[in-house]
N, C-alpha and C. Protein backbone atom coordinates (compact mmCIF):
# COMPACT_ATOMS: atom_id res chain seq x y z
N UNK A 1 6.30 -19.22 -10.90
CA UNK A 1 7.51 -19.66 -10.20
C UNK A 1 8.60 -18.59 -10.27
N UNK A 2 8.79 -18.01 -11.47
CA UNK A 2 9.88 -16.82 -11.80
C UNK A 2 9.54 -15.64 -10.64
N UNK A 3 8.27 -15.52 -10.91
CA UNK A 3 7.61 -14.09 -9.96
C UNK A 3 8.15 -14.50 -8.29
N UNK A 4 7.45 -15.59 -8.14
CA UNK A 4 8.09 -16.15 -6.51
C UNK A 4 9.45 -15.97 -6.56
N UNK A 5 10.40 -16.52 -7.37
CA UNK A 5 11.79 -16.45 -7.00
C UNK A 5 11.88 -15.18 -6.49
N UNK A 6 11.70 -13.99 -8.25
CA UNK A 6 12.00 -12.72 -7.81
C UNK A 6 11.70 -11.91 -6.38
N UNK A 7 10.27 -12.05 -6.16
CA UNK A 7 10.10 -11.88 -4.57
C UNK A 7 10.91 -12.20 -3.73
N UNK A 8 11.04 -13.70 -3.57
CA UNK A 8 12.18 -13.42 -2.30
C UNK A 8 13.51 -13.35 -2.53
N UNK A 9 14.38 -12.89 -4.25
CA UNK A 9 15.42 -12.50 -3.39
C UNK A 9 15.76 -11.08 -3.61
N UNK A 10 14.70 -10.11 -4.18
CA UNK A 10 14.53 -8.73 -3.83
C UNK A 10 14.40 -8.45 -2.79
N UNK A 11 13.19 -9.04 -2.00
CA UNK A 11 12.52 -8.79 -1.03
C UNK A 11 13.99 -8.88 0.43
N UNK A 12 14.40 -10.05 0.06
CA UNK A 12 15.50 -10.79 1.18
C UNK A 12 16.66 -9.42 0.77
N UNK A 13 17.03 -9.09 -0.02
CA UNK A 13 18.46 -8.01 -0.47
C UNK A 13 17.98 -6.80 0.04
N UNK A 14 16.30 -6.77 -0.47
CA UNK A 14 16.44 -5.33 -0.42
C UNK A 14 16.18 -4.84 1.52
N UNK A 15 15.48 -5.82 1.99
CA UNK A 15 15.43 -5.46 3.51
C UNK A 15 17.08 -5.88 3.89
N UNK A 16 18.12 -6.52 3.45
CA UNK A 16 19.50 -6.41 4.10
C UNK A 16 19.89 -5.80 3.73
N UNK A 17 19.75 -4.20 2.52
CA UNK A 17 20.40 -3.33 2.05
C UNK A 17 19.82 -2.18 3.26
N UNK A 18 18.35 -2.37 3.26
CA UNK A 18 18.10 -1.12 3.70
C UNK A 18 18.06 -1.05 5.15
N UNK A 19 18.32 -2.20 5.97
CA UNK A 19 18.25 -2.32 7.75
C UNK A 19 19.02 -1.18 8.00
N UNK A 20 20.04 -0.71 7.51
CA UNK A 20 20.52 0.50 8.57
C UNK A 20 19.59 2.37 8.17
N UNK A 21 19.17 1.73 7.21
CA UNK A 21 18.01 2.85 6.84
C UNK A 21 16.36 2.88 7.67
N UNK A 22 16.32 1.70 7.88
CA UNK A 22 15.11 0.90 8.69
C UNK A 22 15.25 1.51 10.03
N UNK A 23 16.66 1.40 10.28
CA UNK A 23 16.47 1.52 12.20
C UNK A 23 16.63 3.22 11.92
N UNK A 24 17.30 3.97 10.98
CA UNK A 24 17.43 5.61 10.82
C UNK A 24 15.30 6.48 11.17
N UNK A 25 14.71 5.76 10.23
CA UNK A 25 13.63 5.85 10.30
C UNK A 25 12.82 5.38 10.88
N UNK A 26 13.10 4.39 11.97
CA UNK A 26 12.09 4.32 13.21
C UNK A 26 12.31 4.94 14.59
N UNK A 27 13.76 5.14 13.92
CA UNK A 27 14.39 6.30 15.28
C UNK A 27 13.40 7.61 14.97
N UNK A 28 13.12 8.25 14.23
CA UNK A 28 13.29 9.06 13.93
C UNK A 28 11.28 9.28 14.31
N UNK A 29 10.71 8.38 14.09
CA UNK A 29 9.07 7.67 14.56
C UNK A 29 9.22 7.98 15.73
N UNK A 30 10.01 6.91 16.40
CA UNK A 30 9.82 7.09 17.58
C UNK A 30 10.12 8.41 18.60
N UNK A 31 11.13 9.12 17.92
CA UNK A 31 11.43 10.69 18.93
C UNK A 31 10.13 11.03 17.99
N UNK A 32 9.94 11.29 16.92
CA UNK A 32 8.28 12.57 17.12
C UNK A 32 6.95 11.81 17.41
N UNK A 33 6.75 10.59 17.40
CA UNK A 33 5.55 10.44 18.03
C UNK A 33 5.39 9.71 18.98
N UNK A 34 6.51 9.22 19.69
CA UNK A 34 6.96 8.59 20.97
C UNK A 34 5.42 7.54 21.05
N UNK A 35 5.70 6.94 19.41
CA UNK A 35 5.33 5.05 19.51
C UNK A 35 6.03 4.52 19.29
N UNK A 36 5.26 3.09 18.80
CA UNK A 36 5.97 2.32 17.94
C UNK A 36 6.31 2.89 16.60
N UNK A 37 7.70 2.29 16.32
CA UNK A 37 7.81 2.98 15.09
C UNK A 37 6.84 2.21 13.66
N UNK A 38 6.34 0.82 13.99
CA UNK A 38 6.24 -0.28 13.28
C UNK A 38 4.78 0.04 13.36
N UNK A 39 3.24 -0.04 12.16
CA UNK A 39 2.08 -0.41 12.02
C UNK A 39 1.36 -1.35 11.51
N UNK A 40 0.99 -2.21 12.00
CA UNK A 40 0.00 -3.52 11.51
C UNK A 40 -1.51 -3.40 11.14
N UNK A 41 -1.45 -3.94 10.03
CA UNK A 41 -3.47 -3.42 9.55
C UNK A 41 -3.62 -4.75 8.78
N UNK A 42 -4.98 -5.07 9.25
CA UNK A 42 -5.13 -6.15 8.67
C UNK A 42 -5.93 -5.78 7.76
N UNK A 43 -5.18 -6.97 6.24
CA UNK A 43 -5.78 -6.23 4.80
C UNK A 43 -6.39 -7.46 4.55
N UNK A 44 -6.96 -7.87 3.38
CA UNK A 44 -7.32 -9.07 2.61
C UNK A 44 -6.70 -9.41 1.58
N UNK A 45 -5.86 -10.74 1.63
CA UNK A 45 -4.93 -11.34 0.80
C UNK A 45 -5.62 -12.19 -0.22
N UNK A 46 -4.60 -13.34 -1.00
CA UNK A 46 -5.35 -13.63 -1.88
C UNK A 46 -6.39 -14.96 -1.02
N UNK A 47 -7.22 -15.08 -2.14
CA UNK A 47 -8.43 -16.10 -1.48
C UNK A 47 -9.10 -16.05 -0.16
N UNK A 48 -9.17 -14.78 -0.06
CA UNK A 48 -10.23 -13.61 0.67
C UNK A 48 -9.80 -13.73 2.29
N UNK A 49 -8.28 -14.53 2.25
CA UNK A 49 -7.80 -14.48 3.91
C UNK A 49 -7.17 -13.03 4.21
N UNK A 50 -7.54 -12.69 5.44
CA UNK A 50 -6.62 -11.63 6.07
C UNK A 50 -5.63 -11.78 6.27
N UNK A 51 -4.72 -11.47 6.38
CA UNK A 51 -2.87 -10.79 6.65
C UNK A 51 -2.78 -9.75 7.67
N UNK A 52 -1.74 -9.72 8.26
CA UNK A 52 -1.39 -8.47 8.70
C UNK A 52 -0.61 -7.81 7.80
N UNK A 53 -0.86 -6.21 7.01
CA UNK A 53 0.37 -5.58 6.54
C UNK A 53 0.94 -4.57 7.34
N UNK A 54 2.44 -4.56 7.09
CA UNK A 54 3.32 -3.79 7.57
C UNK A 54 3.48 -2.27 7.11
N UNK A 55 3.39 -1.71 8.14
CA UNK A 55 3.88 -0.16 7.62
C UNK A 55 4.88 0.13 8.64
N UNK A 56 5.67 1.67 8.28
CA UNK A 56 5.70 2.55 9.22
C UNK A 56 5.18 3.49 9.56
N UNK A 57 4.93 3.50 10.97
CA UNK A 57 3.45 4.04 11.27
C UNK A 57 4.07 5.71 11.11
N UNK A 58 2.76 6.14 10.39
CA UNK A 58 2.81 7.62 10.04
C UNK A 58 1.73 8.59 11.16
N UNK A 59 0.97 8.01 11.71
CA UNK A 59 0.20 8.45 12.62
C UNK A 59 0.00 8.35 13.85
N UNK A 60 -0.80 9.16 14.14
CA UNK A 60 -1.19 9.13 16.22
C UNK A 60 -1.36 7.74 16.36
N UNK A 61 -1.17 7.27 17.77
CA UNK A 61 -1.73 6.19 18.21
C UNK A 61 -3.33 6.00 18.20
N UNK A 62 -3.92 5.41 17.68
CA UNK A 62 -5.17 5.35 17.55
C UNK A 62 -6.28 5.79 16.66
N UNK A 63 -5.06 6.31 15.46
CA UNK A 63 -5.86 7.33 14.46
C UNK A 63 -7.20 6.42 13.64
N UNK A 64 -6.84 4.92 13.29
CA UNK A 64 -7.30 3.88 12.75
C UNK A 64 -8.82 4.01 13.25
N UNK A 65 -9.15 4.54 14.44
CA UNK A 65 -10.51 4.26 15.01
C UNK A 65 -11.02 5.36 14.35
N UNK A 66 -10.48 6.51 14.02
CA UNK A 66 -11.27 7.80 13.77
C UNK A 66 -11.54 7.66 12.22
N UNK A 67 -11.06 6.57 11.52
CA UNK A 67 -11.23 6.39 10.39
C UNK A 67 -10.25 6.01 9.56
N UNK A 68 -10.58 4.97 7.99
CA UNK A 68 -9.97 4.29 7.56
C UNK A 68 -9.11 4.91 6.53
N UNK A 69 -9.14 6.10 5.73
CA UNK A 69 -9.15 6.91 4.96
C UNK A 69 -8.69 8.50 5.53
N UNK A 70 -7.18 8.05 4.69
CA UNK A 70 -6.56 8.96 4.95
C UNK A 70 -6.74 10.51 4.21
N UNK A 71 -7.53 11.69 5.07
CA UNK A 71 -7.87 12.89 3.86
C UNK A 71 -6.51 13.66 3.88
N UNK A 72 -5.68 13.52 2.59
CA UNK A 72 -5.12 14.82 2.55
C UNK A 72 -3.52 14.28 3.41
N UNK A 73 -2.59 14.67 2.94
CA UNK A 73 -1.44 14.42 4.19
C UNK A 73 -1.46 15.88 5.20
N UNK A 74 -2.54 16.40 4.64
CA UNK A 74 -2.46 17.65 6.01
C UNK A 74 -3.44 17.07 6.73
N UNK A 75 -3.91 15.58 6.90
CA UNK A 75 -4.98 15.08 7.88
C UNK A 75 -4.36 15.50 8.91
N UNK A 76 -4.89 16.10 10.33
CA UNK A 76 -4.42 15.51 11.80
C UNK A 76 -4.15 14.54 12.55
N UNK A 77 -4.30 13.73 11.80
CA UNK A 77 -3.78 12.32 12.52
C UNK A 77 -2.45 12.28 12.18
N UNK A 78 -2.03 12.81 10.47
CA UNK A 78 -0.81 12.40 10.48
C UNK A 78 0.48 13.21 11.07
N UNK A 79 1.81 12.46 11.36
CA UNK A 79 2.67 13.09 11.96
C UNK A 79 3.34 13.87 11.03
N UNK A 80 4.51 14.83 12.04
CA UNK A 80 5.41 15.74 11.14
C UNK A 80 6.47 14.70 9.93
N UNK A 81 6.81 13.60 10.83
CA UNK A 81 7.64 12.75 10.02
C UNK A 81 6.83 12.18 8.86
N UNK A 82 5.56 11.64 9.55
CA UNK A 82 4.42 10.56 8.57
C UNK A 82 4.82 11.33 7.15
N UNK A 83 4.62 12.62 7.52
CA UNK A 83 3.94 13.50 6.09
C UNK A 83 5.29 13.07 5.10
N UNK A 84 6.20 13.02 5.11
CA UNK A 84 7.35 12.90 4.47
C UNK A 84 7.56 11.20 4.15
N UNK A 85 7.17 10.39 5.08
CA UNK A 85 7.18 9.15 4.79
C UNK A 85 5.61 8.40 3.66
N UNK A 86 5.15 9.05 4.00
CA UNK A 86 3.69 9.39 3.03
C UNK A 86 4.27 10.12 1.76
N UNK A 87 4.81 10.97 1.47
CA UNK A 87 4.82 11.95 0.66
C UNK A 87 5.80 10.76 -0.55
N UNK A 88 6.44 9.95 0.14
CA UNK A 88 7.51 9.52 -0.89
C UNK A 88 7.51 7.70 -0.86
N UNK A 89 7.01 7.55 -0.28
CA UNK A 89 5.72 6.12 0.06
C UNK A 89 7.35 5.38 0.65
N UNK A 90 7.70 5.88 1.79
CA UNK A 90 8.78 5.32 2.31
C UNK A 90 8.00 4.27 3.35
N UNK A 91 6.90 4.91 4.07
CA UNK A 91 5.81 3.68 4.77
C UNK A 91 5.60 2.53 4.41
N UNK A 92 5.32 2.32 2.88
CA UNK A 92 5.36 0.77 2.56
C UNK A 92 6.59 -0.04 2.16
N UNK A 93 7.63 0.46 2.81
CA UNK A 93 8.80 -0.28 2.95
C UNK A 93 9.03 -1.65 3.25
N UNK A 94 8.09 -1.52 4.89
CA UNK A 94 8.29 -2.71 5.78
C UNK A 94 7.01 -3.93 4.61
N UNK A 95 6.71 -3.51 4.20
CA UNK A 95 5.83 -4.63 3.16
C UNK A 95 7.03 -5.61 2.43
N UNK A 96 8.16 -5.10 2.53
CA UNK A 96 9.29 -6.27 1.93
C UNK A 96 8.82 -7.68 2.93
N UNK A 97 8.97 -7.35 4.00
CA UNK A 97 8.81 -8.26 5.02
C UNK A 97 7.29 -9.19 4.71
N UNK A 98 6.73 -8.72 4.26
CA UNK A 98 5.51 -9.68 3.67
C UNK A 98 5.20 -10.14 2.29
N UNK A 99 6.35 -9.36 1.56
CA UNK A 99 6.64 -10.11 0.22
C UNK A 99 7.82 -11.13 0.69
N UNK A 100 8.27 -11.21 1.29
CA UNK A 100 9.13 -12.62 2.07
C UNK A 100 8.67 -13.55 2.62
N UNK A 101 7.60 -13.25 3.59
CA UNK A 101 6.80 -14.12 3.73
C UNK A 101 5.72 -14.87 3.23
N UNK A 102 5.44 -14.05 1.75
CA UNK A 102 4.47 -14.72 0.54
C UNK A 102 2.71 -14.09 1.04
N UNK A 103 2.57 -13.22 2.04
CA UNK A 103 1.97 -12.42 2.02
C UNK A 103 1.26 -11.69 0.67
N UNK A 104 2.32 -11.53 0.37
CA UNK A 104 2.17 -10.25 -1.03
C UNK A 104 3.51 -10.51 -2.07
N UNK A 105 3.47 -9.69 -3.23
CA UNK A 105 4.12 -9.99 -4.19
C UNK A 105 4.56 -8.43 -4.64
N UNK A 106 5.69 -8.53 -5.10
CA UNK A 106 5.64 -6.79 -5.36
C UNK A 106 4.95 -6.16 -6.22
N UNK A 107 4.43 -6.79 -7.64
CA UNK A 107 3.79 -6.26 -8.13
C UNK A 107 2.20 -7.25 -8.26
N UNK A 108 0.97 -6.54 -7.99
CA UNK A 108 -0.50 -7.53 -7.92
C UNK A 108 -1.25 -6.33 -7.42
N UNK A 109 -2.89 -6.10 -7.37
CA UNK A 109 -3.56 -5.38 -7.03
C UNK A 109 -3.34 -5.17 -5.26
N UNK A 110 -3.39 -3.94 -5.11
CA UNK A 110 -3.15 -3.56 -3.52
C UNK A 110 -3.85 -4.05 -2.82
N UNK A 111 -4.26 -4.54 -1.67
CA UNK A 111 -4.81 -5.42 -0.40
C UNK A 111 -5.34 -4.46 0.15
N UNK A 112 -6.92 -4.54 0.24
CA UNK A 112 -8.03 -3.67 0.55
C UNK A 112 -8.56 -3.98 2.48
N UNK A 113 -8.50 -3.34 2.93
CA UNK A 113 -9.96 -3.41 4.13
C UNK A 113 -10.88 -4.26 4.21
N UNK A 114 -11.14 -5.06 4.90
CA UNK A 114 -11.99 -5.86 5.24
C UNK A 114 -13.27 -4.95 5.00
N UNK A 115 -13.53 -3.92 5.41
CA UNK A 115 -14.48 -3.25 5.56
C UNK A 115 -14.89 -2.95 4.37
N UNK A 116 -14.19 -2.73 3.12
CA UNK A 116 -14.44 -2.18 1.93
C UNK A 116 -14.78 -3.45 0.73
N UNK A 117 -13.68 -4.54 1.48
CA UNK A 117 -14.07 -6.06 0.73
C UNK A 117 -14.99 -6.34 0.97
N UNK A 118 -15.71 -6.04 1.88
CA UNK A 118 -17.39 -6.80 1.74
C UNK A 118 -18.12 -6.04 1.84
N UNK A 119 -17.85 -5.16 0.66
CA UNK A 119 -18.65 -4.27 -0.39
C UNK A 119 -18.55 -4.49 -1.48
N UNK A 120 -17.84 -5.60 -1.91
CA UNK A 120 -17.38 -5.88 -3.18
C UNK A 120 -18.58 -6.83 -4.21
N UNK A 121 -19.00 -6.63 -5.36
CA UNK A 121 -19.96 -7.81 -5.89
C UNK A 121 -19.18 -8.77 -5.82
N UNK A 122 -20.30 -10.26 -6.03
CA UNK A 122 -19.18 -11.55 -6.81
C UNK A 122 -18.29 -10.98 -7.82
N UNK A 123 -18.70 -10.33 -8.97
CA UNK A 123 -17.75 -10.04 -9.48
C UNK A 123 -16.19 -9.61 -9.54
N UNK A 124 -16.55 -8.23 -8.23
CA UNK A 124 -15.33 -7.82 -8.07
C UNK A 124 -14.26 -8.76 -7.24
N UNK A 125 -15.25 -9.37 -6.60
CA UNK A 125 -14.33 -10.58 -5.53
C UNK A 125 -13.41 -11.30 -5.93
N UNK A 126 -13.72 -11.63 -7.45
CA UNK A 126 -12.46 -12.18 -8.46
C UNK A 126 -10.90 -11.75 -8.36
N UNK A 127 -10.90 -10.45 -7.66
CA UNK A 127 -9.88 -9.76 -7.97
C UNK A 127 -8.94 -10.47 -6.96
N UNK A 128 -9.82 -11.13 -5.85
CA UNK A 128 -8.77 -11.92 -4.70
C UNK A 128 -8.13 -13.25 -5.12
N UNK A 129 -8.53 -13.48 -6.55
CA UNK A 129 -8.15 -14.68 -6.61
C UNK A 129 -6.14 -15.14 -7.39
N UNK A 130 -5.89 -13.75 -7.31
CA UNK A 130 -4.39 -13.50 -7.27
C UNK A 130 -3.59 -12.71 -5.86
N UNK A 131 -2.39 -12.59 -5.52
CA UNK A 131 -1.82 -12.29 -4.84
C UNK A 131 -1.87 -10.57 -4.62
N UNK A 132 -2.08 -10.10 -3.72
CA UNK A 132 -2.06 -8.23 -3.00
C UNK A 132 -0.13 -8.38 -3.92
N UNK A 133 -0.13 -6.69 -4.15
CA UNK A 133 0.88 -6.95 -4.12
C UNK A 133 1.80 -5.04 -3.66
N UNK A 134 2.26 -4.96 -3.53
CA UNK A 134 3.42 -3.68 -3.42
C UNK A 134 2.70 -2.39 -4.45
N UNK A 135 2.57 -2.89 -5.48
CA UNK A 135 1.98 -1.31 -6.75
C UNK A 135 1.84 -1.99 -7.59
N UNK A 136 0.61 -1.48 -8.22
CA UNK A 136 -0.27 -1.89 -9.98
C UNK A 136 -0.61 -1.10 -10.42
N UNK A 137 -1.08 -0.91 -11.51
CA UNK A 137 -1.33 0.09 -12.28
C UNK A 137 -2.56 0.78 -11.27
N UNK A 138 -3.34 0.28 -10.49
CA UNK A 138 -4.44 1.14 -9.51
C UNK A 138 -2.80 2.31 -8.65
N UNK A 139 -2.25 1.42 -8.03
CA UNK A 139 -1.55 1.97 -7.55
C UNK A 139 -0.67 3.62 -7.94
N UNK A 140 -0.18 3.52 -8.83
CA UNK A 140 0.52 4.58 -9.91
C UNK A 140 -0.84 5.49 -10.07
N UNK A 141 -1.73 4.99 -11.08
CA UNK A 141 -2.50 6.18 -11.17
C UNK A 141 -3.60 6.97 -9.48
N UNK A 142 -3.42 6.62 -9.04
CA UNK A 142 -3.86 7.36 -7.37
C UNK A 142 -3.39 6.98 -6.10
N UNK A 143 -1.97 7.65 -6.95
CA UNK A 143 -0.97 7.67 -5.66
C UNK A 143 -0.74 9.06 -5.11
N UNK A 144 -2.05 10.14 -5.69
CA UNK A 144 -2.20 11.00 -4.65
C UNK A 144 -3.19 10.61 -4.02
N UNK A 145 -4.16 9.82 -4.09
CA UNK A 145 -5.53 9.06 -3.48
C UNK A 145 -5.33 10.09 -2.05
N UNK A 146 -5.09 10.54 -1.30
CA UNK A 146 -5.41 11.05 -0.44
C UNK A 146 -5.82 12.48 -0.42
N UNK A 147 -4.81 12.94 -1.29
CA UNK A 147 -5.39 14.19 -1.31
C UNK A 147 -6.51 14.47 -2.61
N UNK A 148 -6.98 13.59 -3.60
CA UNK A 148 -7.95 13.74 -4.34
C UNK A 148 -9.03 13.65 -2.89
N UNK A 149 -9.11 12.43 -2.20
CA UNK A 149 -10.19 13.01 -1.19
C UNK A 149 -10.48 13.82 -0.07
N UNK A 150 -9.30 14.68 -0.13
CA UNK A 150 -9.70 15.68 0.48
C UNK A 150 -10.15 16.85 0.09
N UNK A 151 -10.43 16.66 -1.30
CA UNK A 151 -11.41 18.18 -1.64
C UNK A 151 -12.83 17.57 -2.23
N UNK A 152 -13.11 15.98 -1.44
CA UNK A 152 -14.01 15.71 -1.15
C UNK A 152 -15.63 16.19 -0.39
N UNK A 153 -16.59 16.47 -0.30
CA UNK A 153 -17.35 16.76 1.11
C UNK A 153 -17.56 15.69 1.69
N UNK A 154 -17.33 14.64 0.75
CA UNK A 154 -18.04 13.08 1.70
C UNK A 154 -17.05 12.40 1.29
N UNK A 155 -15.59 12.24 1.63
CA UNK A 155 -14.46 11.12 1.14
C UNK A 155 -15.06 9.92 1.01
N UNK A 156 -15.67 9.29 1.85
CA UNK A 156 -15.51 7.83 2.20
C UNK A 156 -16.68 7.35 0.96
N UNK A 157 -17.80 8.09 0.88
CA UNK A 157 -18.87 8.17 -0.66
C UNK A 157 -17.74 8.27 -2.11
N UNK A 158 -16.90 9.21 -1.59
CA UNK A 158 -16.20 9.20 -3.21
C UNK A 158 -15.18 7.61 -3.65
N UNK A 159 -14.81 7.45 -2.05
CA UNK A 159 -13.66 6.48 -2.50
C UNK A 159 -14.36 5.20 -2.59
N UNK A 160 -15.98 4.90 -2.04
CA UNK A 160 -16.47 3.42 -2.40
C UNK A 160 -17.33 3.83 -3.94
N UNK A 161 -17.30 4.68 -4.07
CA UNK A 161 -18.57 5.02 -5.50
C UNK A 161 -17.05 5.39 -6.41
N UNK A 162 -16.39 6.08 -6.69
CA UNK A 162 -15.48 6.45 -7.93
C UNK A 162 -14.26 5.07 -7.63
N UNK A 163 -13.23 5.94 -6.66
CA UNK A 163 -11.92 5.55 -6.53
C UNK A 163 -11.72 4.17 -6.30
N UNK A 164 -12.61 3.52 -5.72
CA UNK A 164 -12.93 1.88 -4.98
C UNK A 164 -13.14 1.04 -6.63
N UNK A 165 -13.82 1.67 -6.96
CA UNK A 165 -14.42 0.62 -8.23
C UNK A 165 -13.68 0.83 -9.45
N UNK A 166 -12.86 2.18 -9.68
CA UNK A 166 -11.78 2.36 -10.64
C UNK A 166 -10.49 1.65 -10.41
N UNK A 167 -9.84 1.65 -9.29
CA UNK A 167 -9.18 0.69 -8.65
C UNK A 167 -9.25 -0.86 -8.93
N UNK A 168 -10.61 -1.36 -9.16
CA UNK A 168 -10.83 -2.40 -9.26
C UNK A 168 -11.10 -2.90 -10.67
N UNK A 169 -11.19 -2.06 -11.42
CA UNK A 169 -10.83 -1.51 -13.10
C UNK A 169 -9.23 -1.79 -13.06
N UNK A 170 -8.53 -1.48 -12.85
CA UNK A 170 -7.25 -1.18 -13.17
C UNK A 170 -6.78 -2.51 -12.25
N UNK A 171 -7.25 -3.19 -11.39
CA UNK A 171 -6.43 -4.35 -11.00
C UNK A 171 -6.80 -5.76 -11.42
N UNK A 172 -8.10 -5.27 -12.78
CA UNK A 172 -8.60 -6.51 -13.35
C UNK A 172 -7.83 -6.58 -14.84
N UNK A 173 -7.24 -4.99 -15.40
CA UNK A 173 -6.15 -4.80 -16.20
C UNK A 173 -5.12 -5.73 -16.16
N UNK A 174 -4.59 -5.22 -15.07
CA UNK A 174 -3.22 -5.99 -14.29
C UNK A 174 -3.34 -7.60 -14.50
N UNK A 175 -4.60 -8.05 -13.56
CA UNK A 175 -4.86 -9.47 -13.69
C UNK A 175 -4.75 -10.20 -15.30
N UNK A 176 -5.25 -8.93 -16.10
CA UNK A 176 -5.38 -9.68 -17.96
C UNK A 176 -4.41 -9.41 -18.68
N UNK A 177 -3.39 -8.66 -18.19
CA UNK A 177 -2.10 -8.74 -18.59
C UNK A 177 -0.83 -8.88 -18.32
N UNK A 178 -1.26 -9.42 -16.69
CA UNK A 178 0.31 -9.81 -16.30
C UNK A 178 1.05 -11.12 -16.59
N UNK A 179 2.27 -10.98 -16.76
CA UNK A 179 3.34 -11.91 -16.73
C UNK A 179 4.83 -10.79 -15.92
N UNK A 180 5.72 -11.21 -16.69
CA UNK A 180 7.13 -11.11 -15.53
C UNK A 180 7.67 -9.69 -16.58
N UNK A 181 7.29 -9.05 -17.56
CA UNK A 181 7.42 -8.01 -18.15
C UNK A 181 6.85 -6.87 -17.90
N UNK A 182 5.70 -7.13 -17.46
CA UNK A 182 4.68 -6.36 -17.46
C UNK A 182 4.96 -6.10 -15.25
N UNK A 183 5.55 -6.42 -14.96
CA UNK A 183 5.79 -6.61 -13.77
C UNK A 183 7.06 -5.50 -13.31
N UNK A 184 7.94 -5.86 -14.43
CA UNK A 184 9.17 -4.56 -14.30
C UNK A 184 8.76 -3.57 -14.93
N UNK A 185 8.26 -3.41 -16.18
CA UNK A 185 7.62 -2.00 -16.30
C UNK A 185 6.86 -1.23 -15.22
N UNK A 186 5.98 -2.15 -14.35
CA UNK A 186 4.98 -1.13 -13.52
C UNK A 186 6.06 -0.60 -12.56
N UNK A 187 6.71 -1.50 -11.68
CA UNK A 187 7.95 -1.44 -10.95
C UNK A 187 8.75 -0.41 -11.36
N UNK A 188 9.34 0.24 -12.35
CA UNK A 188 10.14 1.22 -12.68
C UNK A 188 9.28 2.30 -12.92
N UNK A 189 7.78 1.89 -13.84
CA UNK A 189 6.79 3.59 -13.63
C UNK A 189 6.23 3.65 -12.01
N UNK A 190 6.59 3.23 -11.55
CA UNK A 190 6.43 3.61 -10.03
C UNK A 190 7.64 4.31 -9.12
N UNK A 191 8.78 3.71 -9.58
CA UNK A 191 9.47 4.30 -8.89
C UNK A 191 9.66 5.63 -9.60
N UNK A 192 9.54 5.66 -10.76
CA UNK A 192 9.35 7.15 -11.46
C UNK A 192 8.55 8.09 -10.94
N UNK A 193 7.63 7.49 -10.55
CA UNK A 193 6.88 8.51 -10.56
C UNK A 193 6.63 9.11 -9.05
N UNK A 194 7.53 8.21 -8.10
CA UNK A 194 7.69 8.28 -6.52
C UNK A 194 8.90 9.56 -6.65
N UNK A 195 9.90 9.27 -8.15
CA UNK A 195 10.79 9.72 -8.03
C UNK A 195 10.35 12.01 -8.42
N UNK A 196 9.51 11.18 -9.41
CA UNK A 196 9.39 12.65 -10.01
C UNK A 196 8.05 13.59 -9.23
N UNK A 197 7.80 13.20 -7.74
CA UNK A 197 6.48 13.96 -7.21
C UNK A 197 7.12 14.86 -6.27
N UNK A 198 6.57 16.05 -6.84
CA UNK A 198 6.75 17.58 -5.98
C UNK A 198 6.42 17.70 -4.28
């Protein structure tokens, strides 16, 4: 109940703090990649339903088809702006908007691909049985995840065989030790560590 409160009235402050920052940065989408500034992907929430999550879109129109897995922020799909909105995880902003809507929670294991969830054993499937959330300890430790797979030869082999199943290590952590403490600690080593990347 505490965790819900906190969600929505972070979630509610922090999207009415940051709306004039919101429209700065979709202006800014929309002159370099003349889209939408706004991206929808459908992830898997808790109790194995899909969601739509929110981003700001960092890429070409259509990059999603060429693949799910982002190599590297020097991928070609991504834009001149993306790279900077990537670089400082300003993209998962618009996810306030689905921690408001009970979507997600700010802190809970990250909300995977359909495609990658049903690759999952029974076992790992457990992991749906709490709320996606904003950053967990998976989150923090491979939050360069993109560019570890790009000095990949086969990304998409590394990230379902290593990164997929370590991930799922670290959000069964989360699951065996969360409460509302353990929630602001990850929350502040995240923004640390958003804060302290070159």
């Amino acid at each position: 109940m505490i965790k819900r409160i906190f969600d929505i009235v972070f979630s509610f402050f922090g999207l009415l703090f940051l709306s004039p920052f919101f429209v700065i940065v979709s202006l800014l989408i929309i002159l370099d990649s003349r889209a939408c500034a706004f991206y929808g992907q459908r992830r898997v929430g808790k109790g194995n339903i899909d969601f739509l999550l929110l981003k700001f879109r960092t890429m070409e129109v259509g990059s999603d088809k060429k693949g799910l897995l982002t190599i590297g922020l020097l991928d070609q799909r991504v834009t001149k702006i993306g790279r900077i909105l990537r670089k400082y995880k300003i993209d998962e902003l618009p996810q306030l908007i689905n921690i408001l809507k009970g979507d997600m929670s700010f802190v809970g294991p990250r909300p995977e691909v359909r495609k990658y969830v049903d690759l999952y054993t029974p076992e790992q499937l457990k992991v749906l049985e709490v709320k996606p959330g904003l950053t967990d300890y998976a989150s923090i430790e491979y939050m360069d995840e993109s560019d570890l797979l790009a000095q990949s030869e086969n990304p998409e082999k590394t990230y379902i065989e290593v990164v997929m199943s370590d991930k799922i290590k670290l959000n069964f952590k989360y699951i065996h030790e969360q409460n509302f403490k353990t929630d602001i600690i990850i929350l502040f080593k995240t923004l640390l560590k958003i804060i302290n990347r070159k």
